[in-house]
PDB file of N, CA and C in Angstrom:
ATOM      1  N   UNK A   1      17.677 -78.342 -45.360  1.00  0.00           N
ATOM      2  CA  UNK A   1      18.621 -77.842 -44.374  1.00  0.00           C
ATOM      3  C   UNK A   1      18.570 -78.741 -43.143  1.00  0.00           C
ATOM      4  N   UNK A   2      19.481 -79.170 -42.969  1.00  0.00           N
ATOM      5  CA  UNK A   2      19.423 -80.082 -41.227  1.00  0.00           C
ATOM      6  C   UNK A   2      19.514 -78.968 -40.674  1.00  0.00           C
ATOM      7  N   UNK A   3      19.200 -80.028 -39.733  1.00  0.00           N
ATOM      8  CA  UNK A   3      18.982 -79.625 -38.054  1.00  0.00           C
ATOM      9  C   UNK A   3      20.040 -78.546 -37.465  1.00  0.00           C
ATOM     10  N   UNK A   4      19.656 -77.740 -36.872  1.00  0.00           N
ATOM     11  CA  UNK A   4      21.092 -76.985 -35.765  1.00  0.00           C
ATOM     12  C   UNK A   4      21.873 -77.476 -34.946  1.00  0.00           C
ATOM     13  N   UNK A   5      23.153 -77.254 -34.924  1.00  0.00           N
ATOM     14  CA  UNK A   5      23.829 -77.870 -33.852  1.00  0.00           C
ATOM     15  C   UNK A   5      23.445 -77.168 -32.259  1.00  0.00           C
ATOM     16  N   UNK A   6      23.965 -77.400 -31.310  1.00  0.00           N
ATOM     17  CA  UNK A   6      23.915 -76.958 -30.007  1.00  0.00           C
ATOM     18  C   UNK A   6      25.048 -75.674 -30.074  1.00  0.00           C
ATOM     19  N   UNK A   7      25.831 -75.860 -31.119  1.00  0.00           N
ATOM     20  CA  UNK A   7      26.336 -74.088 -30.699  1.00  0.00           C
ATOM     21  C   UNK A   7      26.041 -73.198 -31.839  1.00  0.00           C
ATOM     22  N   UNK A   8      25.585 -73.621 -32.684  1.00  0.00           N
ATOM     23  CA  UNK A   8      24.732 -73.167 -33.901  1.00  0.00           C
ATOM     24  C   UNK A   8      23.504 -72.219 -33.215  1.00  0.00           C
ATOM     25  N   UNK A   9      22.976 -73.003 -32.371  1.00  0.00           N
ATOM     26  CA  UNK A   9      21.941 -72.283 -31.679  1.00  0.00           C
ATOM     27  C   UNK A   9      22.260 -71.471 -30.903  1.00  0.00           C
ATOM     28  N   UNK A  10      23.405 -71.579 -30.080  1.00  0.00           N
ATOM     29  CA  UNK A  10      23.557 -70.959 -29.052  1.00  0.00           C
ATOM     30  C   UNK A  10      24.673 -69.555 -30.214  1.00  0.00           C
ATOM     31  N   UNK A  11      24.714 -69.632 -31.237  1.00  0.00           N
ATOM     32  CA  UNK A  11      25.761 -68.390 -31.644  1.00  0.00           C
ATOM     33  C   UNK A  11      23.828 -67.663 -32.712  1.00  0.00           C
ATOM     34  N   UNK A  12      23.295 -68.457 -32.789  1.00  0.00           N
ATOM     35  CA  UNK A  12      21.702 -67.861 -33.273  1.00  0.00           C
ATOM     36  C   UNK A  12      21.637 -66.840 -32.086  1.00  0.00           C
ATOM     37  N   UNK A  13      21.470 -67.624 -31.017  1.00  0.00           N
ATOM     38  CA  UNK A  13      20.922 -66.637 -29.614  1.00  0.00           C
ATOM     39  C   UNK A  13      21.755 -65.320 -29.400  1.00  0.00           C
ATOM     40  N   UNK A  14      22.855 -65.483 -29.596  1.00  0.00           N
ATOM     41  CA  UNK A  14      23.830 -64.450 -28.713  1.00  0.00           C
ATOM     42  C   UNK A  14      23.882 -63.010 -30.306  1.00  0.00           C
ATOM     43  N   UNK A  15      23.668 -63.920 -31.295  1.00  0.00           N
ATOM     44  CA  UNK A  15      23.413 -63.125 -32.806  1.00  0.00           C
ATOM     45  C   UNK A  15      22.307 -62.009 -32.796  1.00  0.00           C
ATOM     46  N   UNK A  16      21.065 -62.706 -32.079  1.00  0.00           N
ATOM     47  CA  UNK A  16      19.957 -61.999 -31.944  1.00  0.00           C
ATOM     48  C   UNK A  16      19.706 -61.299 -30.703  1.00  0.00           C
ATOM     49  N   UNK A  17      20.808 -61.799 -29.612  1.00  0.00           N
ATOM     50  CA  UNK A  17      20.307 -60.701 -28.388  1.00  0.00           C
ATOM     51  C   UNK A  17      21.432 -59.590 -28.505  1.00  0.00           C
ATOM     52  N   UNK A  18      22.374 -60.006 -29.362  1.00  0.00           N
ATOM     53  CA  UNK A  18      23.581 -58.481 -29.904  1.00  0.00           C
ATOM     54  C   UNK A  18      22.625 -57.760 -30.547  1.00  0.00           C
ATOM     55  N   UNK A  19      22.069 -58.227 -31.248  1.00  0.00           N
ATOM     56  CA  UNK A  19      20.927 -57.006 -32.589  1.00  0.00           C
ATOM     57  C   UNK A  19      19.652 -56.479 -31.959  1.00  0.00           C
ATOM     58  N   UNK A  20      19.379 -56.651 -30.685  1.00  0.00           N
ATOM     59  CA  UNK A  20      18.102 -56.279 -30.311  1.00  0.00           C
ATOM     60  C   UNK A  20      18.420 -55.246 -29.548  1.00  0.00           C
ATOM     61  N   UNK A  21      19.230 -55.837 -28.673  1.00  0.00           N
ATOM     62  CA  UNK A  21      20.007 -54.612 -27.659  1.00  0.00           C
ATOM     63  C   UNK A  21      21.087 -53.419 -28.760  1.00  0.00           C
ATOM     64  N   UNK A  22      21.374 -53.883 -29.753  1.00  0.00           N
ATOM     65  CA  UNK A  22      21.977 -52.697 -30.429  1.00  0.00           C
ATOM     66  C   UNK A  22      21.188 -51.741 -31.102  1.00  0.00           C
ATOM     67  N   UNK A  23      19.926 -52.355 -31.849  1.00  0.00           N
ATOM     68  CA  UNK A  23      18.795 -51.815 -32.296  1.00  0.00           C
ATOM     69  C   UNK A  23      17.923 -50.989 -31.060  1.00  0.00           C
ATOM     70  N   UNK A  24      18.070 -51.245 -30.054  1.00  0.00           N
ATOM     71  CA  UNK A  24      17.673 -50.745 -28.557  1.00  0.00           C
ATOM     72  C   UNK A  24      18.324 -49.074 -28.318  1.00  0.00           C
ATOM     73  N   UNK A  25      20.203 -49.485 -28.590  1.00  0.00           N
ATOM     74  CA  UNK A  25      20.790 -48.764 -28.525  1.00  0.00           C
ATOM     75  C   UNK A  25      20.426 -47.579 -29.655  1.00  0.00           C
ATOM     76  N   UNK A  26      20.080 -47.966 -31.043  1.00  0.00           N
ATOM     77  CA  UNK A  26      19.984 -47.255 -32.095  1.00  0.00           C
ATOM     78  C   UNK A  26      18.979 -45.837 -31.672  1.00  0.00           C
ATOM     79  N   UNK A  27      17.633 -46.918 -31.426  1.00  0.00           N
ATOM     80  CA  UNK A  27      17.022 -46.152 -31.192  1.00  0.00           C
ATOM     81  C   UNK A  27      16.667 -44.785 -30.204  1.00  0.00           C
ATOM     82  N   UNK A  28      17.474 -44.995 -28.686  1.00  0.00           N
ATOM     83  CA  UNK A  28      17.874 -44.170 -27.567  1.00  0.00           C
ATOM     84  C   UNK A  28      18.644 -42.980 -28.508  1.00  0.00           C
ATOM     85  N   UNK A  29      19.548 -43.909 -29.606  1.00  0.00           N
ATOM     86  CA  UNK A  29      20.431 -42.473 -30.033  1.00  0.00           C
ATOM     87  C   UNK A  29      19.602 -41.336 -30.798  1.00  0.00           C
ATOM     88  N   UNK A  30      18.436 -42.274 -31.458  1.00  0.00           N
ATOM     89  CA  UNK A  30      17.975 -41.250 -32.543  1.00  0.00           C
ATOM     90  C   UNK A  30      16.722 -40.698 -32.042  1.00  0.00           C
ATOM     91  N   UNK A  31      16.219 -41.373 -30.835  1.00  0.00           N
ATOM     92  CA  UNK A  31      14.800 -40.766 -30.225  1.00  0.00           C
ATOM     93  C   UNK A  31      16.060 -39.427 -29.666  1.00  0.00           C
ATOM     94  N   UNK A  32      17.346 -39.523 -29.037  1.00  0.00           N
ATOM     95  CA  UNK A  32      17.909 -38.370 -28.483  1.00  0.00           C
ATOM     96  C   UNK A  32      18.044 -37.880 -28.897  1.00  0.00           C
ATOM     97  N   UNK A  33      18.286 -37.654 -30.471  1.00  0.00           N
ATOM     98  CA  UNK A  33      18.759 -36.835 -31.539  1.00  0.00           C
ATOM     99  C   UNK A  33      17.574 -36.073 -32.388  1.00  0.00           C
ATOM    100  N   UNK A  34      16.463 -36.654 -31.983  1.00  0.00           N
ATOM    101  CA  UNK A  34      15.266 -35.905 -32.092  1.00  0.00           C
ATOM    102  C   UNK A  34      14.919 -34.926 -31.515  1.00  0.00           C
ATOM    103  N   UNK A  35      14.812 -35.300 -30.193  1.00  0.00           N
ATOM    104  CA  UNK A  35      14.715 -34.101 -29.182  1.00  0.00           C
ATOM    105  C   UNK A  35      15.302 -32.929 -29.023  1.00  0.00           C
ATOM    106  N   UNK A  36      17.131 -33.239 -29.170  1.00  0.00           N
ATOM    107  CA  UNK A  36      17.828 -32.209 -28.718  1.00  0.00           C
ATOM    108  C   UNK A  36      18.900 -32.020 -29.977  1.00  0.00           C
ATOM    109  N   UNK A  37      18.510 -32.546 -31.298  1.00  0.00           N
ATOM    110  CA  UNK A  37      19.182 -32.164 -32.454  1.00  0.00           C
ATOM    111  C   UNK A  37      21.118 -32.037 -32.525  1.00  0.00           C
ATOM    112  N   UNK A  38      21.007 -32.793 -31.442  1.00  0.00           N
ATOM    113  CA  UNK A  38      22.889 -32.950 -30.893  1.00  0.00           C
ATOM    114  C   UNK A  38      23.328 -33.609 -32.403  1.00  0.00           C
ATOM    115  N   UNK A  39      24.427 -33.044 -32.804  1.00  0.00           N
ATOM    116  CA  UNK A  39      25.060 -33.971 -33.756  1.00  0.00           C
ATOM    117  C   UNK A  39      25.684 -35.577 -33.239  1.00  0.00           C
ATOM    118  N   UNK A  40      26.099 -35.176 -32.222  1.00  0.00           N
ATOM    119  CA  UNK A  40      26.720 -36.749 -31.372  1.00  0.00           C
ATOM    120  C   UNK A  40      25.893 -37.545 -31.163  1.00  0.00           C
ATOM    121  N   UNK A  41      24.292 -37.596 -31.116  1.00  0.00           N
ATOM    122  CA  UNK A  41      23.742 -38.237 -31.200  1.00  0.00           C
ATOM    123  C   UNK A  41      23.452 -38.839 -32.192  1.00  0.00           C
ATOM    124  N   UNK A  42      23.159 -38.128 -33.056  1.00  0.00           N
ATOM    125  CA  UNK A  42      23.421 -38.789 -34.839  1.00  0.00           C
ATOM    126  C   UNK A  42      24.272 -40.060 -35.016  1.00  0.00           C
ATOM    127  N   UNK A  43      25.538 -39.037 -34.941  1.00  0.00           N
ATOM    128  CA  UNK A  43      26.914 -39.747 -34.979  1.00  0.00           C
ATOM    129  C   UNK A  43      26.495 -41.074 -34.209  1.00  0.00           C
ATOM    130  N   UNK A  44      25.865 -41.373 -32.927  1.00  0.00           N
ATOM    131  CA  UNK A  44      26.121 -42.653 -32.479  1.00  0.00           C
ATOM    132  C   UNK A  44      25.279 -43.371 -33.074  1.00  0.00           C
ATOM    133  N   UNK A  45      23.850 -42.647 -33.495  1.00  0.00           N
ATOM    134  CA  UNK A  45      22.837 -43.499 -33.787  1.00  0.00           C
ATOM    135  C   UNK A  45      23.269 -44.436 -35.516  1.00  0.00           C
ATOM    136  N   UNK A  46      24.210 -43.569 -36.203  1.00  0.00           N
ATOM    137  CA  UNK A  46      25.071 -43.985 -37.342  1.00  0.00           C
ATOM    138  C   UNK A  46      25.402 -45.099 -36.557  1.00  0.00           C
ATOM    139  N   UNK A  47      26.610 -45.101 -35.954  1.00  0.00           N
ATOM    140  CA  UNK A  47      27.372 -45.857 -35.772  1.00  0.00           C
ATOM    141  C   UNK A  47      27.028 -47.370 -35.288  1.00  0.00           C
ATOM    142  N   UNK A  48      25.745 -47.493 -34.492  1.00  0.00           N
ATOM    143  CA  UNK A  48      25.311 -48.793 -33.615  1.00  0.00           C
ATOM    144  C   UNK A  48      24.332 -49.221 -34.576  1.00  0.00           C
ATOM    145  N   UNK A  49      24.193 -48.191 -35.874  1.00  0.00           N
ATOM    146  CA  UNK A  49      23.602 -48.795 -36.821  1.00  0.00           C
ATOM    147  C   UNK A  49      24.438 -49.636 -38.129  1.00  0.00           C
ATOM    148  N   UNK A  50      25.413 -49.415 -38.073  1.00  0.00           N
ATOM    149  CA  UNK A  50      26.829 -50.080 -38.548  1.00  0.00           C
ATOM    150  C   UNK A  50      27.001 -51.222 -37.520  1.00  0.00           C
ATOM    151  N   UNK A  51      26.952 -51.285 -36.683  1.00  0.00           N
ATOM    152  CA  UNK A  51      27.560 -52.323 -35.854  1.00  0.00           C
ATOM    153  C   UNK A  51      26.639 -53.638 -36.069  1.00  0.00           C
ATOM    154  N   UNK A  52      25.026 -53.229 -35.952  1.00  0.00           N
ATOM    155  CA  UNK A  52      24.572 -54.053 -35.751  1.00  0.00           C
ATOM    156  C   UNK A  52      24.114 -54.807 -37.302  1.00  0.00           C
ATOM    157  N   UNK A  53      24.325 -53.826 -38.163  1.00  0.00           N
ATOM    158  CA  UNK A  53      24.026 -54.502 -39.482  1.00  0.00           C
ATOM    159  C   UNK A  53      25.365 -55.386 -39.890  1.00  0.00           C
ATOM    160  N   UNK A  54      26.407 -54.965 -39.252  1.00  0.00           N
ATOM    161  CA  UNK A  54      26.804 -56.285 -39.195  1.00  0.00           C
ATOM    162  C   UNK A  54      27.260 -57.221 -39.024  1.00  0.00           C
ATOM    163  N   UNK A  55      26.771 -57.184 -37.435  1.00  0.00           N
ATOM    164  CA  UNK A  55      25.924 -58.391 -36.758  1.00  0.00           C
ATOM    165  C   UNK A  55      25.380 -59.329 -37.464  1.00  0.00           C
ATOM    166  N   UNK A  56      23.979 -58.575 -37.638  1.00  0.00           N
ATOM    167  CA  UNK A  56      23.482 -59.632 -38.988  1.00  0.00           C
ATOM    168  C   UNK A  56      23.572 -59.954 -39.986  1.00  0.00           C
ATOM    169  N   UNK A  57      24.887 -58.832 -40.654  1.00  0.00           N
ATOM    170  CA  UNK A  57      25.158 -59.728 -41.847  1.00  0.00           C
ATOM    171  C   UNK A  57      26.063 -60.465 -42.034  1.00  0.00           C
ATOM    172  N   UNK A  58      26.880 -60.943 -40.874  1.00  0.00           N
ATOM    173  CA  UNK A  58      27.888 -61.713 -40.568  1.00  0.00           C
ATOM    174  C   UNK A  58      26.717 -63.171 -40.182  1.00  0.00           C
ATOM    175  N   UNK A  59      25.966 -63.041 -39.328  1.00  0.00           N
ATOM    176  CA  UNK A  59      24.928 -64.352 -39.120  1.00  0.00           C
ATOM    177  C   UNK A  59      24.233 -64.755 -40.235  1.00  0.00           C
ATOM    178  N   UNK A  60      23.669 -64.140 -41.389  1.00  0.00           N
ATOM    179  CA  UNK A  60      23.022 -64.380 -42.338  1.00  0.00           C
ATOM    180  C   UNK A  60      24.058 -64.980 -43.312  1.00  0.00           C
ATOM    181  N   UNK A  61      24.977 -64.436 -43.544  1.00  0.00           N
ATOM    182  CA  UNK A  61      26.202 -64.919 -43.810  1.00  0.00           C
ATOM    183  C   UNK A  61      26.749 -66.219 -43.973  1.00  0.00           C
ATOM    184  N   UNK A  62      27.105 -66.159 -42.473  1.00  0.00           N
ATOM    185  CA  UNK A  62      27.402 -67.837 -42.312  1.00  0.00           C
ATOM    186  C   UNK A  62      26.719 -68.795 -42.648  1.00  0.00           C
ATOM    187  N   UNK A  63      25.408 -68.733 -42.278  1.00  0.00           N
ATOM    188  CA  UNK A  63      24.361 -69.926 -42.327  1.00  0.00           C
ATOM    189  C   UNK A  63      24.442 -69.709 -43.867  1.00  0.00           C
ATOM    190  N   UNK A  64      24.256 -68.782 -44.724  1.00  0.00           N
ATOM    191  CA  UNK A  64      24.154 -68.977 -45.904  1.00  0.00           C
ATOM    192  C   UNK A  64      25.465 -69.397 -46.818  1.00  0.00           C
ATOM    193  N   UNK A  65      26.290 -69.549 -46.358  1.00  0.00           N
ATOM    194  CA  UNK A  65      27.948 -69.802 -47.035  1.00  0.00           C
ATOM    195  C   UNK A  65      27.849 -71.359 -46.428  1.00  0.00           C
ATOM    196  N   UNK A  66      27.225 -71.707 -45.194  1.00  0.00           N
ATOM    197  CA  UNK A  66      27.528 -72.860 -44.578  1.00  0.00           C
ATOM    198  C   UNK A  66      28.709 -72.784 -44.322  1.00  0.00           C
ATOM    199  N   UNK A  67      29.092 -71.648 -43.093  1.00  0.00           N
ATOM    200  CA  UNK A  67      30.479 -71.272 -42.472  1.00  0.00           C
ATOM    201  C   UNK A  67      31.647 -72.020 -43.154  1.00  0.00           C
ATOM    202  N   UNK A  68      31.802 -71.405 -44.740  1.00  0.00           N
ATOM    203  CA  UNK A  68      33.002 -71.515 -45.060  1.00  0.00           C
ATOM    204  C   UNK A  68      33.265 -69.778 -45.706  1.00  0.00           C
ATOM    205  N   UNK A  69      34.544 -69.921 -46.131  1.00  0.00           N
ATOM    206  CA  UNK A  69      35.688 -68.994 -45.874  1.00  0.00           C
ATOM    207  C   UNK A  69      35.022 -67.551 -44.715  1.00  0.00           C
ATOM    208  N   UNK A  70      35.469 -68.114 -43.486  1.00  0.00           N
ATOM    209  CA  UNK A  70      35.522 -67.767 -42.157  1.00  0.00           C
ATOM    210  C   UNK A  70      36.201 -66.875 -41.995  1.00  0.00           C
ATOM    211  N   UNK A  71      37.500 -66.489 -42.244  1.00  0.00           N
ATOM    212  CA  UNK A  71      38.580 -65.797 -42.382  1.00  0.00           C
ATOM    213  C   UNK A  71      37.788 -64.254 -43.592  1.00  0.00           C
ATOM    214  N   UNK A  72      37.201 -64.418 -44.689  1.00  0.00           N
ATOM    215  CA  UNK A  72      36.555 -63.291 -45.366  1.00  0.00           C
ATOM    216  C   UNK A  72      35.391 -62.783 -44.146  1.00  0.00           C
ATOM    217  N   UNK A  73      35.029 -63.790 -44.474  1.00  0.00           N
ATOM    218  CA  UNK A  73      33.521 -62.990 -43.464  1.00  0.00           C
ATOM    219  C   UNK A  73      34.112 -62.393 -42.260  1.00  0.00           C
ATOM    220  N   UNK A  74      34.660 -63.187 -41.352  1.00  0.00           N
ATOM    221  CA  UNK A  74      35.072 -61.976 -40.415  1.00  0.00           C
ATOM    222  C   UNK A  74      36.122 -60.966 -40.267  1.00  0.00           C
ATOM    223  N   UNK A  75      36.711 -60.888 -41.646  1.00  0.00           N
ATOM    224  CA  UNK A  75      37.440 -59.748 -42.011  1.00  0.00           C
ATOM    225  C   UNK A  75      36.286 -58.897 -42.418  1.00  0.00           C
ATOM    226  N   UNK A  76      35.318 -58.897 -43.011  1.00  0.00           N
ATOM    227  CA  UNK A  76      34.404 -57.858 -43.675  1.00  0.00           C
ATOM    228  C   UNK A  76      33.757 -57.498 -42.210  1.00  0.00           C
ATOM    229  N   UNK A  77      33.345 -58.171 -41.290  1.00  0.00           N
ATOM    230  CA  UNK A  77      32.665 -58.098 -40.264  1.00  0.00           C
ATOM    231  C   UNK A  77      33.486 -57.339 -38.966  1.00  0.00           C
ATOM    232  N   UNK A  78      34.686 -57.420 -39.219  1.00  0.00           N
ATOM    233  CA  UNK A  78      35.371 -56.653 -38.264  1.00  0.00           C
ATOM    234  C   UNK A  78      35.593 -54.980 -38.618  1.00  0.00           C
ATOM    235  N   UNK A  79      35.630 -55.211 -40.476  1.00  0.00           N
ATOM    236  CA  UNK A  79      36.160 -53.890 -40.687  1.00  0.00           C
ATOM    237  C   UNK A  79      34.511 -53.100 -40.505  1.00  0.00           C
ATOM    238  N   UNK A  80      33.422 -53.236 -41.072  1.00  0.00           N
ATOM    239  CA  UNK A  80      32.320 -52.962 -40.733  1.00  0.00           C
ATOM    240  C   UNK A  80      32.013 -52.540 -39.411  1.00  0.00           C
ATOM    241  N   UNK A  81      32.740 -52.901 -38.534  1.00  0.00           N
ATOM    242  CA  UNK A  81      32.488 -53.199 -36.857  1.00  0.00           C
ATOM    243  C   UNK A  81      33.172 -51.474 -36.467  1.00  0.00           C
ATOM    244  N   UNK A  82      34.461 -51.912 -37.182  1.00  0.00           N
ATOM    245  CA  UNK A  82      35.313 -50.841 -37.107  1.00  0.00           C
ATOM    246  C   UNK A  82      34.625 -49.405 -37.140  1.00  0.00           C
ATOM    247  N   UNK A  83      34.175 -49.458 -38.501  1.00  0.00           N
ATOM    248  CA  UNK A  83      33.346 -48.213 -38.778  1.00  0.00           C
ATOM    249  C   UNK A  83      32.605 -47.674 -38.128  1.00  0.00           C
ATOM    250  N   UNK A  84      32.109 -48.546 -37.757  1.00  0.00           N
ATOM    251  CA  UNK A  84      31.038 -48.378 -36.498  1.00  0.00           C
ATOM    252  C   UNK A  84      31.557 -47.906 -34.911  1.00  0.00           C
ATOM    253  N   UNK A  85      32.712 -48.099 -35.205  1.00  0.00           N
ATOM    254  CA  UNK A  85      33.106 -47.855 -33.484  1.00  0.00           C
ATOM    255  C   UNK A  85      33.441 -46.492 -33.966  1.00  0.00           C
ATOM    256  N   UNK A  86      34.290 -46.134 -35.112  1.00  0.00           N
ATOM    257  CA  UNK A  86      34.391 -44.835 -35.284  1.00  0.00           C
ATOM    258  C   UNK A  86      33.966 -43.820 -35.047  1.00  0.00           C
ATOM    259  N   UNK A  87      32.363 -44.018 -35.351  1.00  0.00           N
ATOM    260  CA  UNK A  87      31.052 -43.326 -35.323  1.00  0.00           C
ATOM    261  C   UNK A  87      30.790 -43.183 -34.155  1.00  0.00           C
ATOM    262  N   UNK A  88      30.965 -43.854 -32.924  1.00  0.00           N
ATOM    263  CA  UNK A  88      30.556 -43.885 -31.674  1.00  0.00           C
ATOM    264  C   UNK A  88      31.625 -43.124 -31.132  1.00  0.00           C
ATOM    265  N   UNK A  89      33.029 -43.448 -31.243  1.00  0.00           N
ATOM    266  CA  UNK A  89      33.556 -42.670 -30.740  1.00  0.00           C
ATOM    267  C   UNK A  89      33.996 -41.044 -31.008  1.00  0.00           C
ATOM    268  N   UNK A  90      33.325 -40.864 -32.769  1.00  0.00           N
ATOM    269  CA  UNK A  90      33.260 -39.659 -33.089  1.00  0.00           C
ATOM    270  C   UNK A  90      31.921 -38.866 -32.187  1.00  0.00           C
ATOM    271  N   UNK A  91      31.276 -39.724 -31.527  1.00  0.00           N
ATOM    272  CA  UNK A  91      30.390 -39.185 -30.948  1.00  0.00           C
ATOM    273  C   UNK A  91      30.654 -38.896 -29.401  1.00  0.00           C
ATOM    274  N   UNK A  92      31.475 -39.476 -29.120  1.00  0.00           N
ATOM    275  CA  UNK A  92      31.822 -39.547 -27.609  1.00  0.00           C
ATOM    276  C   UNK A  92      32.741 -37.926 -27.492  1.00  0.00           C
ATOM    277  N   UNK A  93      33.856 -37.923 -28.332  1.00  0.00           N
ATOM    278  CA  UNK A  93      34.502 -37.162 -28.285  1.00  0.00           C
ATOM    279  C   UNK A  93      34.072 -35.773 -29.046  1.00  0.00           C
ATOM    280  N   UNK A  94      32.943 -35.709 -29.743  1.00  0.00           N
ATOM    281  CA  UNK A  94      32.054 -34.470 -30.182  1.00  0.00           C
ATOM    282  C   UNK A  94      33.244 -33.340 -30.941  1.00  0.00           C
ATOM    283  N   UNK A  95      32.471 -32.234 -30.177  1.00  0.00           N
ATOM    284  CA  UNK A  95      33.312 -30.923 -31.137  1.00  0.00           C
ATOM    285  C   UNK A  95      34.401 -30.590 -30.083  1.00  0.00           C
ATOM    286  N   UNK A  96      35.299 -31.064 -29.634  1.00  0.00           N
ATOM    287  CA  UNK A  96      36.295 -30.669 -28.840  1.00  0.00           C
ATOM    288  C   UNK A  96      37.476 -30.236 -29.110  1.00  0.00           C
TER     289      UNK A  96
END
């Protein structure tokens, strides 16, 4: 495998500080959903767990395709994304 490029690295970095801080996020939802057994908390802790898987499976992805067909991957990666926002916002908006 060569070397990384300079934005290779820099889309590594921004790959791994999206998944740490979302995994961050995960966890706030489900330590909350422990405590106080809220379904909306669930619901989000689902959802930022969708988001961020894939995160990384859009980065694992690429490097492993050697960023070709770009156009699939981030169609799978958006609709995945999607799902995930669903979940969050099924959580925002609760039993109303």
């Amino acid at each position: 495998m060569a070397a990384l490029t300079t934005l290779e690295l820099i889309y590594v970095f921004f790959s791994i500080a999206l998944s740490l801080s979302g995994l961050a996020m995960v966890a706030f939802a489900a330590n909350a959903y422990l405590q106080t057994e809220r379904r909306e908390m669930l619901l989000l802790s689902v959802g930022f767990s969708i988001i961020v898987a894939a995160a990384i499976a859009t980065t694992v992805s690429a490097f492993a395709q050697d960023f070709e067909n770009a156009i699939v991957l981030l169609t799978v990666n958006y609709a995945l994304t999607t799902v995930g926002y669903l979940f969050v916002v099924a959580s925002v908006v609760g039993d109303r």
